[in-house]
C-alpha atoms as a PDB file:
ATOM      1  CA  UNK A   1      91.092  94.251 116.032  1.00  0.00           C
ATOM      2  CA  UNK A   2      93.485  95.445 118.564  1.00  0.00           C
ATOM      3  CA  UNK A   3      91.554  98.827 119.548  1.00  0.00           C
ATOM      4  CA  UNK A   4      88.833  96.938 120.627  1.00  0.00           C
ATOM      5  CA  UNK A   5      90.495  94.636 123.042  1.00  0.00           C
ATOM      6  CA  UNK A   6      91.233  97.916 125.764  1.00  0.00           C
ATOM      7  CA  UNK A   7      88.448  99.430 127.983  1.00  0.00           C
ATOM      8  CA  UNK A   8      85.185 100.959 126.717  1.00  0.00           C
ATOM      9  CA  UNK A   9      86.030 103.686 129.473  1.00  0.00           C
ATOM     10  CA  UNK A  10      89.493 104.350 128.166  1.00  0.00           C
ATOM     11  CA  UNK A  11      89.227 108.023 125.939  1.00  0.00           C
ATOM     12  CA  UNK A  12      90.080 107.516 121.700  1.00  0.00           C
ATOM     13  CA  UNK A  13      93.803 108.415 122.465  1.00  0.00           C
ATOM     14  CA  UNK A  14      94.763 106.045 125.137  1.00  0.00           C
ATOM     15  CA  UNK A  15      92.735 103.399 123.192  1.00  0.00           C
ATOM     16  CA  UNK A  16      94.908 104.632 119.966  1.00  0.00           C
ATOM     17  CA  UNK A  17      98.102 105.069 121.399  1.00  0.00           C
ATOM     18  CA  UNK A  18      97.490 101.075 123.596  1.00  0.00           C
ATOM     19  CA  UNK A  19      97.261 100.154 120.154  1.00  0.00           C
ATOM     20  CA  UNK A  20     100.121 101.578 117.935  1.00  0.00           C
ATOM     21  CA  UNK A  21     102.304 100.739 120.744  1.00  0.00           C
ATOM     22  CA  UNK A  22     101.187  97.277 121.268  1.00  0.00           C
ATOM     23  CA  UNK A  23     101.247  96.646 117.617  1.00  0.00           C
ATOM     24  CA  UNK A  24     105.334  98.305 117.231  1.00  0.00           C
ATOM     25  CA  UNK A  25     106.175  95.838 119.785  1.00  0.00           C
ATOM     26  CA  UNK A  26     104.366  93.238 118.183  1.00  0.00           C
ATOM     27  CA  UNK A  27     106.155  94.032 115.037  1.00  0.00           C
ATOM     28  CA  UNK A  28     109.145  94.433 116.505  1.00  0.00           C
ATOM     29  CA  UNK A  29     109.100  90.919 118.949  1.00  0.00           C
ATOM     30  CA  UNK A  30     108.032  88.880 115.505  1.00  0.00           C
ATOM     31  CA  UNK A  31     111.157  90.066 114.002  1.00  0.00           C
ATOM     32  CA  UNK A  32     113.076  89.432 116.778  1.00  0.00           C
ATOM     33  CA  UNK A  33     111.912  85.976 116.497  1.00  0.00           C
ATOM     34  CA  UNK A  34     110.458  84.747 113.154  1.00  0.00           C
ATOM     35  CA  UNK A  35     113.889  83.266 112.762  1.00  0.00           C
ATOM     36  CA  UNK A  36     113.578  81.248 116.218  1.00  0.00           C
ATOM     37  CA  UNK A  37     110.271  80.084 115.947  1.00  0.00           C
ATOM     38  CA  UNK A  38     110.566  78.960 112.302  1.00  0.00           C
ATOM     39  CA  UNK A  39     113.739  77.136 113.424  1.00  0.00           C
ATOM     40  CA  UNK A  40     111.881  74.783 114.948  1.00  0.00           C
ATOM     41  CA  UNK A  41     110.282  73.468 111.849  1.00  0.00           C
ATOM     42  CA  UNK A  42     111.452  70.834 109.736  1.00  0.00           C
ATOM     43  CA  UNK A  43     112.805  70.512 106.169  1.00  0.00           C
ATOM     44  CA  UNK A  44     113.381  72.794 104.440  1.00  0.00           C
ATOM     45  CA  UNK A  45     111.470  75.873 106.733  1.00  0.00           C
ATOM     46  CA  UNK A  46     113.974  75.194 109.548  1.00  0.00           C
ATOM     47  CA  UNK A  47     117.548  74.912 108.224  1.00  0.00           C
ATOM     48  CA  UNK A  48     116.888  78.118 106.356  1.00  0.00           C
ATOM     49  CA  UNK A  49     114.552  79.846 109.194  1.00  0.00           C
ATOM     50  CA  UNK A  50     117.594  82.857 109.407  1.00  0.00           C
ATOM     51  CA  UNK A  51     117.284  83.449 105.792  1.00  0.00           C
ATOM     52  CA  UNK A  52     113.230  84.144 105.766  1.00  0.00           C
ATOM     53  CA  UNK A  53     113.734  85.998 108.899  1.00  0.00           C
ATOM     54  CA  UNK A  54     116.595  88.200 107.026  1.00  0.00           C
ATOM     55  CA  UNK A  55     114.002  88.703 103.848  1.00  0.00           C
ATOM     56  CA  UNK A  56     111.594  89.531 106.343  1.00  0.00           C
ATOM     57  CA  UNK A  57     113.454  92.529 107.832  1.00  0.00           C
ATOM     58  CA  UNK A  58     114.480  93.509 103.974  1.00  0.00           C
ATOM     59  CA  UNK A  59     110.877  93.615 102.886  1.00  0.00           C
ATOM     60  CA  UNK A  60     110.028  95.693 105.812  1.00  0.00           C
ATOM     61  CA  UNK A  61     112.706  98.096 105.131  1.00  0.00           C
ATOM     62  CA  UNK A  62     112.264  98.538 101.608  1.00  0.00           C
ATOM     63  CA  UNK A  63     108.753  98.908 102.624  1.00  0.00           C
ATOM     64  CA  UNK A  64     109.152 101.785 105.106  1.00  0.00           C
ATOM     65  CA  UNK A  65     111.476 103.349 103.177  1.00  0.00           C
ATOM     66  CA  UNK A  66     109.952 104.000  99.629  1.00  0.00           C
ATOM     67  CA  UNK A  67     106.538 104.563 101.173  1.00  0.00           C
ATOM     68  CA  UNK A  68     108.014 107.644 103.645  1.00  0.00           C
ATOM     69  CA  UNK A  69     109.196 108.994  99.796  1.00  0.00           C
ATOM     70  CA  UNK A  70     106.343 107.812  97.956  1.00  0.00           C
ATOM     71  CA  UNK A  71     103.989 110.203 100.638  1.00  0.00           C
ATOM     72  CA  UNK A  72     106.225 112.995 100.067  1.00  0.00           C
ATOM     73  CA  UNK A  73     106.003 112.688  96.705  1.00  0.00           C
ATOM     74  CA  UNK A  74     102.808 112.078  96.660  1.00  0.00           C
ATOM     75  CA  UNK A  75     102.461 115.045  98.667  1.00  0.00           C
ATOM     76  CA  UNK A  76     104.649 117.287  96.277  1.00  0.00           C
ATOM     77  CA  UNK A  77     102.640 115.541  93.012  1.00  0.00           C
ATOM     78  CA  UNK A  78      98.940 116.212  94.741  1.00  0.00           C
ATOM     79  CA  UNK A  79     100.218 120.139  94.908  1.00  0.00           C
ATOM     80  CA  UNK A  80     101.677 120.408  91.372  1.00  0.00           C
ATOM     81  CA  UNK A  81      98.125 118.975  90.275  1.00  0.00           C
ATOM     82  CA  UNK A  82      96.130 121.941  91.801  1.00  0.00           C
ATOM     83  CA  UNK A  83      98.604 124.519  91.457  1.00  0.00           C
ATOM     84  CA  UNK A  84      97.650 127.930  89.445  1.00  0.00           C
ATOM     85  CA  UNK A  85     100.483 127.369  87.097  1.00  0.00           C
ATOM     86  CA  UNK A  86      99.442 125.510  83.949  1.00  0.00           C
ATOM     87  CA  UNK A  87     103.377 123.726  83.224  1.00  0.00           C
ATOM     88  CA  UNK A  88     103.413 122.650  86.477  1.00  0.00           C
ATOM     89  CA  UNK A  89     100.300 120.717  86.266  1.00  0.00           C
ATOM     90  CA  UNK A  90     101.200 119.396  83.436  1.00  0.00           C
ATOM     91  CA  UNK A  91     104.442 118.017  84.507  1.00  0.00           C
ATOM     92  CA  UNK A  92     102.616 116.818  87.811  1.00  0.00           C
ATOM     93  CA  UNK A  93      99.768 115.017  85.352  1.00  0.00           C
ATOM     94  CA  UNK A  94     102.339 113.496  82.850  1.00  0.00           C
ATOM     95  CA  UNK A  95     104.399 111.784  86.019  1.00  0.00           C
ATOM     96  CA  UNK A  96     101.313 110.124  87.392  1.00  0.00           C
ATOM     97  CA  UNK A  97     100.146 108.937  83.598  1.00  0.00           C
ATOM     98  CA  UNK A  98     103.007 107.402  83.381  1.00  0.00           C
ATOM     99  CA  UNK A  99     103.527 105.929  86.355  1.00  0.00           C
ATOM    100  CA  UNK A 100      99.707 104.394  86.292  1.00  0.00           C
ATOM    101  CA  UNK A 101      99.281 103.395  82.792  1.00  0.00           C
ATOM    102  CA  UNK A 102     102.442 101.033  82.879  1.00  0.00           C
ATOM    103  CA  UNK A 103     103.686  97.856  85.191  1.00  0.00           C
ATOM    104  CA  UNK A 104     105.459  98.452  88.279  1.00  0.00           C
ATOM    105  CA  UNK A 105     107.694  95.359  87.334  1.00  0.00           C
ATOM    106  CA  UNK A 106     108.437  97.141  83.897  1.00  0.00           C
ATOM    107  CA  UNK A 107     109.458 100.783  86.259  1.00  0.00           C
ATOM    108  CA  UNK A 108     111.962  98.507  88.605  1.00  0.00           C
ATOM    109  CA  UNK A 109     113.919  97.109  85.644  1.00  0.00           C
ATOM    110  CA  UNK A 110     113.682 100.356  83.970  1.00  0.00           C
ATOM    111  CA  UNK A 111     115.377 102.163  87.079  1.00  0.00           C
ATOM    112  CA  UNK A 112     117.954  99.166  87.437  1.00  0.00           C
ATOM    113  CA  UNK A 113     119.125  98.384  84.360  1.00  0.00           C
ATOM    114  CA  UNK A 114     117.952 101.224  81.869  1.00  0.00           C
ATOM    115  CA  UNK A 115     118.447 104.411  83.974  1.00  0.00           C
ATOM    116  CA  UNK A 116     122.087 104.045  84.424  1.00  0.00           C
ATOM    117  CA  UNK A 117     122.184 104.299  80.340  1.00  0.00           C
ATOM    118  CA  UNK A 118     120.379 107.667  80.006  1.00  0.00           C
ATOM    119  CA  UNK A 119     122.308 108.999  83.479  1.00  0.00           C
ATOM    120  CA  UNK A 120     125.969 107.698  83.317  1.00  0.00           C
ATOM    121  CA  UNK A 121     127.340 107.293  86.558  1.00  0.00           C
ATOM    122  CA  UNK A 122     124.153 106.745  87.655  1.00  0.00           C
ATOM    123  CA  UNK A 123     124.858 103.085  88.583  1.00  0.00           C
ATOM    124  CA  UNK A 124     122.158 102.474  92.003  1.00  0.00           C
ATOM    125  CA  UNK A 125     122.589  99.141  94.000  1.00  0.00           C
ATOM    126  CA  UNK A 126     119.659  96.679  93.558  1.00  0.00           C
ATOM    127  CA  UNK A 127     118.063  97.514  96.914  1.00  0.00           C
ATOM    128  CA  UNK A 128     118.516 101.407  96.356  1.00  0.00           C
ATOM    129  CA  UNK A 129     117.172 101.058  92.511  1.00  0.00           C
ATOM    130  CA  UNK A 130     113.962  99.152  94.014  1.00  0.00           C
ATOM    131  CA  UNK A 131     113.287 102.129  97.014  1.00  0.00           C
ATOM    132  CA  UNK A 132     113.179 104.830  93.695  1.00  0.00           C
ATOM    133  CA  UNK A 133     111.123 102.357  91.652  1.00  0.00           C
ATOM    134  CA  UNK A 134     108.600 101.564  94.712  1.00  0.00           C
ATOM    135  CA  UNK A 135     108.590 105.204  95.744  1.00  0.00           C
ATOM    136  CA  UNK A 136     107.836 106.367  92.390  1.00  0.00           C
ATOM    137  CA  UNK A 137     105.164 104.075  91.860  1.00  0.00           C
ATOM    138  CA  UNK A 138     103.098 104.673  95.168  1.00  0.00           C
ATOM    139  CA  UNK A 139     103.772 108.805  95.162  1.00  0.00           C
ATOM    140  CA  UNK A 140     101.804 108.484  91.616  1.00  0.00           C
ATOM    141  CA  UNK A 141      98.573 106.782  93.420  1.00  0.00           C
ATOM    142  CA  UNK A 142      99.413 108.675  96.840  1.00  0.00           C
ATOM    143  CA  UNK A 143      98.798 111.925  94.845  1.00  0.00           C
ATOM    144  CA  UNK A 144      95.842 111.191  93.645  1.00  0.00           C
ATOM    145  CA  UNK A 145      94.665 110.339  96.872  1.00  0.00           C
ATOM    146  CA  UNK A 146      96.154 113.478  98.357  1.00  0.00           C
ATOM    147  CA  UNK A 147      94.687 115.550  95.630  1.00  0.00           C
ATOM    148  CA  UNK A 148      91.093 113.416  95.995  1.00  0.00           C
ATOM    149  CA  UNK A 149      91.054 115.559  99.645  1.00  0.00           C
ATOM    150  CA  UNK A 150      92.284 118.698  98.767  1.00  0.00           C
ATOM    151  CA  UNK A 151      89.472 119.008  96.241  1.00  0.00           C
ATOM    152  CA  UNK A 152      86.784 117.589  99.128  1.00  0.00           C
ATOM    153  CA  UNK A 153      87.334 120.490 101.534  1.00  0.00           C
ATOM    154  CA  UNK A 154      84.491 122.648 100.759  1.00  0.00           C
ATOM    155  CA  UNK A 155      85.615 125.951  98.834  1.00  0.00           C
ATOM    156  CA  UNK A 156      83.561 128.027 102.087  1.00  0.00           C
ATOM    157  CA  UNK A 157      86.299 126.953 104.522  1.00  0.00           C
ATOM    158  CA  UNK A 158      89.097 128.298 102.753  1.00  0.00           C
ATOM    159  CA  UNK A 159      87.148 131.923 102.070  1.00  0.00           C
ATOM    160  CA  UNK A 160      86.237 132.090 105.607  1.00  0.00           C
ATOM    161  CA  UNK A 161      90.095 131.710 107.139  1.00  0.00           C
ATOM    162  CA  UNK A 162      90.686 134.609 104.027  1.00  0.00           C
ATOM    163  CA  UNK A 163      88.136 136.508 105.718  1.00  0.00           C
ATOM    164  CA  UNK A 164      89.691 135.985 109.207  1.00  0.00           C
ATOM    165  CA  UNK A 165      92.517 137.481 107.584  1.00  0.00           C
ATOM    166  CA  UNK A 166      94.779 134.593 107.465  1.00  0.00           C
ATOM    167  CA  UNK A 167      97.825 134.314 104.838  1.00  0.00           C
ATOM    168  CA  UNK A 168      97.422 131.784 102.012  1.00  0.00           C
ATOM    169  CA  UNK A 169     100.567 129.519 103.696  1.00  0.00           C
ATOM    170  CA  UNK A 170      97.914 129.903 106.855  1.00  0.00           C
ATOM    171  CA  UNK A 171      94.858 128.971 104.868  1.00  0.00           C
ATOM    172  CA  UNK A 172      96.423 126.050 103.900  1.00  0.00           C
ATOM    173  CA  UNK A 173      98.589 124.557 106.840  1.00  0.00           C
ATOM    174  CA  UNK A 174      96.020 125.200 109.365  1.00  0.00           C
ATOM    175  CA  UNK A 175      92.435 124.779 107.781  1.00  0.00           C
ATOM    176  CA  UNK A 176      92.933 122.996 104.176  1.00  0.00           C
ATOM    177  CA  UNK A 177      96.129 120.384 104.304  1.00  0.00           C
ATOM    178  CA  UNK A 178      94.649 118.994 107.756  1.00  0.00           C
ATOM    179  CA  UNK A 179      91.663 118.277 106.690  1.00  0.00           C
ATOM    180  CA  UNK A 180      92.671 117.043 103.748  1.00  0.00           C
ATOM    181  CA  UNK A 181      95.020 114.623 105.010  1.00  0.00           C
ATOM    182  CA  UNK A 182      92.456 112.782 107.426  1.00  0.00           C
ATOM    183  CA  UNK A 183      89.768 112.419 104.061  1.00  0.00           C
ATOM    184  CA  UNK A 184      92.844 110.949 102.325  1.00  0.00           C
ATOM    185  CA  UNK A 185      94.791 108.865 105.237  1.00  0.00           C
ATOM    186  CA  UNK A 186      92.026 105.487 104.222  1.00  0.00           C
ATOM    187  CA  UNK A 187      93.492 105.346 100.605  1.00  0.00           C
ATOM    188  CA  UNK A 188      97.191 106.214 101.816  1.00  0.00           C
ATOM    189  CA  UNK A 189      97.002 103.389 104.509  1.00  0.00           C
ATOM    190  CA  UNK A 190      95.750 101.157 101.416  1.00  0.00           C
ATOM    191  CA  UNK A 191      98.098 102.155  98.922  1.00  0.00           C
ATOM    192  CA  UNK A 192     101.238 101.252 101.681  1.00  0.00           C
ATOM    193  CA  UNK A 193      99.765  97.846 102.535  1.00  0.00           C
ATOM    194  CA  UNK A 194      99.757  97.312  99.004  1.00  0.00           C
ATOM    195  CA  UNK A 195     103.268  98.503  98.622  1.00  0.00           C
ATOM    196  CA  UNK A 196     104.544  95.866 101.026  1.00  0.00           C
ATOM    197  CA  UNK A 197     102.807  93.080  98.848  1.00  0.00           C
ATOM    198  CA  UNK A 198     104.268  95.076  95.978  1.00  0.00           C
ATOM    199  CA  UNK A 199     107.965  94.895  97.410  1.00  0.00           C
ATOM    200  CA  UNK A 200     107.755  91.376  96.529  1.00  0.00           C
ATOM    201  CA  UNK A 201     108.723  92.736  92.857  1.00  0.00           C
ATOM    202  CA  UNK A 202     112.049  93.802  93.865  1.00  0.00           C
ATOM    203  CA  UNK A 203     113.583  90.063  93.049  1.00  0.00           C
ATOM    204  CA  UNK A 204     113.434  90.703  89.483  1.00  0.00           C
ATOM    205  CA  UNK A 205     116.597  92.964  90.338  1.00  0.00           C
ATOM    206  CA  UNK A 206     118.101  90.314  92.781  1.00  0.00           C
ATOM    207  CA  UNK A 207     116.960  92.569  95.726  1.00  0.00           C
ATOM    208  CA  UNK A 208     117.219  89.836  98.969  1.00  0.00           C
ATOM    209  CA  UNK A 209     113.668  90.081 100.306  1.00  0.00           C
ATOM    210  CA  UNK A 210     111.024  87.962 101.198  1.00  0.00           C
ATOM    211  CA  UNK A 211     109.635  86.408  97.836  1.00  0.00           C
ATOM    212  CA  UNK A 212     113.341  85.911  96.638  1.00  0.00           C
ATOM    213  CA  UNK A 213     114.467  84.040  99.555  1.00  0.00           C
ATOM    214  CA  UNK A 214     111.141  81.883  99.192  1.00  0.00           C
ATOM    215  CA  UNK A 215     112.119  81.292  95.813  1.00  0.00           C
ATOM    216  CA  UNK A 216     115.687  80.329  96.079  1.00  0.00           C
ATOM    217  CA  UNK A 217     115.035  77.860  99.065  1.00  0.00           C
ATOM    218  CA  UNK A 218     112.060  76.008  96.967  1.00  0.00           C
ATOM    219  CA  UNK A 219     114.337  76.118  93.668  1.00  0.00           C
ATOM    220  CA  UNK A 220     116.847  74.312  95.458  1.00  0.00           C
ATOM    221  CA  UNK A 221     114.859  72.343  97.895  1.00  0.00           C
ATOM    222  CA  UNK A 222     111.926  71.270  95.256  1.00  0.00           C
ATOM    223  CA  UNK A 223     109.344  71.719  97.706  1.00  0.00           C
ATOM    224  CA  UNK A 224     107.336  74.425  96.707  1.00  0.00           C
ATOM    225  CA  UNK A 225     104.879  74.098  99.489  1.00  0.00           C
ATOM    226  CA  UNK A 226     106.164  74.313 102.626  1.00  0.00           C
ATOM    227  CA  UNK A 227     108.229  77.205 101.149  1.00  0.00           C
ATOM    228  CA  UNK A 228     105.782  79.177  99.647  1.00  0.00           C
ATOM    229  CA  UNK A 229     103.278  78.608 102.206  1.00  0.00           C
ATOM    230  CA  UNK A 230     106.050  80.350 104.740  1.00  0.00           C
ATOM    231  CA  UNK A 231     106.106  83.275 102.643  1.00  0.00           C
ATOM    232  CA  UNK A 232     102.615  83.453 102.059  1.00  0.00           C
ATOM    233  CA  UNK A 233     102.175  83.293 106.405  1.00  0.00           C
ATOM    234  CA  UNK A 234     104.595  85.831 107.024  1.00  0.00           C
ATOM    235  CA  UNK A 235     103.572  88.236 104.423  1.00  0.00           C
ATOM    236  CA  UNK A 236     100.027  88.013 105.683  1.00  0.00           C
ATOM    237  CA  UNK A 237     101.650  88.357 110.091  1.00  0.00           C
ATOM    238  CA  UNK A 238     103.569  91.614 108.576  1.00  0.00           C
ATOM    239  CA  UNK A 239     100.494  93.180 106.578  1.00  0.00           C
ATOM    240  CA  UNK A 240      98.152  92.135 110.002  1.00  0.00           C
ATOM    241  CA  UNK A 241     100.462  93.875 112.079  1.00  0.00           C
ATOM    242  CA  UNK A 242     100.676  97.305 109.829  1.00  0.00           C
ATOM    243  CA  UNK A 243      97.029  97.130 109.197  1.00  0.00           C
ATOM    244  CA  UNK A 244      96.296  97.220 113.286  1.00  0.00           C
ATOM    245  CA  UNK A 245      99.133 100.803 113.309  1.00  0.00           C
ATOM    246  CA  UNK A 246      97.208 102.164 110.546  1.00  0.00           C
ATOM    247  CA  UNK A 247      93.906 101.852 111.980  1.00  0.00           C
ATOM    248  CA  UNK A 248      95.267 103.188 115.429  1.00  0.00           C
ATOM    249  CA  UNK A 249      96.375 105.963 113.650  1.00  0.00           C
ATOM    250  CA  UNK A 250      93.165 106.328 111.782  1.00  0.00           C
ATOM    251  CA  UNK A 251      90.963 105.908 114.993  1.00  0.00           C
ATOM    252  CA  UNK A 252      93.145 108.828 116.570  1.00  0.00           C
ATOM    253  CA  UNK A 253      92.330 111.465 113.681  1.00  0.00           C
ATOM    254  CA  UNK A 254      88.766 109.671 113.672  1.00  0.00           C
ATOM    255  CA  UNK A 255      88.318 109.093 110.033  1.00  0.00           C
ATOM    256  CA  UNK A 256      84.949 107.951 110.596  1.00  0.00           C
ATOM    257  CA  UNK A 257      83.899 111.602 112.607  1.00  0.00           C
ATOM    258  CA  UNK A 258      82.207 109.571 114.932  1.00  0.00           C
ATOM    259  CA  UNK A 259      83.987 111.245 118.011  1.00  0.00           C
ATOM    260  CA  UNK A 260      81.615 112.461 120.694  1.00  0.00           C
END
């Protein structure tokens, strides 16, 4: 959307780069001022226009947060699946069973309220209980995704840079894990704009975001409408706006190989 608003003369990178930093400041300018411009609206959107813009920032944050540990676990899972060693695998194949066979609403209460019982002392705030929960959850599907590109470099690549005489750390830093990473960076971007719709789950612990504030203003106000309906918009401005850095980022690795 954005990316095609600058100059067809302008190279991929300054067309990429006009567009991740118009978007940041785009994100960052409608947090500045959700609170403002919903202040302006009447009952019961504007009285409560600082709470929403509060949930807003929470959801964001819980957002970035679990999916910066949900790629490096991801990362770490994707490895364990293709390593040589047969118990590592496993381990690596069990976690992402798990993690995909059962609800993510059934892993955050199991992190909240049933971890702490099998780790005493283990006692994690609500907002720190739904980053693990979240992270866990999208490192299962980021691996796979991960793994999906690993496996699509072709074998010949990684023979020739053995040939060339480079190290197996080498071989896979320099010629496999790059390429891998732009075949999987479509399904990562998709798996993180599904974890911010996904954050929404974190009430169920009492976690202050977005949905929760939505739902305590409509419980007490008993008008499910306007409230929801708020929610619903700025859900949708904060996905819009981390869709547009996500496809700068994927125009600048051009996903599509359609780079002259």
């Amino acid at each position: 959307m954005l990316i095609a608003l600058w100059p067809h003369h302008w190279s991929r990178q300054q067309r990429s780069n006009a567009t991740l930093v118009s978007a940041l400041v785009l994100m960052v300018l409608a947090l500045a001022l959700l609170g403002q411009i919903l202040s302006f609206l009447p009952e019961p959107i504007g009285p409560n226009a600082q709470a929403f813009s509060e949930g807003a920032r929470t959801t964001l944050w819980l957002t970035l947060i679990s999916g910066s540990l949900g790629l490096a676990l991801g990362t770490c899972a994707a490895l364990a699946r293709t390593a040589r060693w047969a118990w590592l695998r496993w381990m690596a194949s069990f976690y992402i069973w798990v993690i995909r066979g059962t609800p993510l609403l059934v892993q955050i209460l199991f992190v909240y309220f049933a971890l702490p019982v099998l780790v005493p002392g283990l006692n994690l705030p609500d907002f720190a209980a739904a980053v693990l929960a979240l992270a866990l959850n999208v490192g299962a599907y980021n691996a796979e995704a991960i793994r999906a590109g690993l496996l699509a470099v072709p074998r010949g690549q990684t023979e020739a840079a053995r040939a060339l005489g480079l190290g197996r750390a080498h071989v896979f830093f320099d010629v496999v894990f790059p390429q891998a990473f732009k075949i999987s960076l479509p399904p990562l971007v998709s798996n993180f704009v599904a974890l911010l719709k996904d954050s929404s789950l974190a009430y169920a612990i009492g976690v202050v975001e977005l949905t929760n504030v939505g739902n305590r203003i409509q419980s007490a106000t008993f008008q499910p409408i306007a409230t929801l309906s708020t929610v619903a918009i700025t859900y949708l401005l904060l996905t819009t706006l981390v869709t547009q850095i996500s496809n700068a980022i994927e125009y600048r690795v051009d996903v599509e190989g359609r780079a002259q």
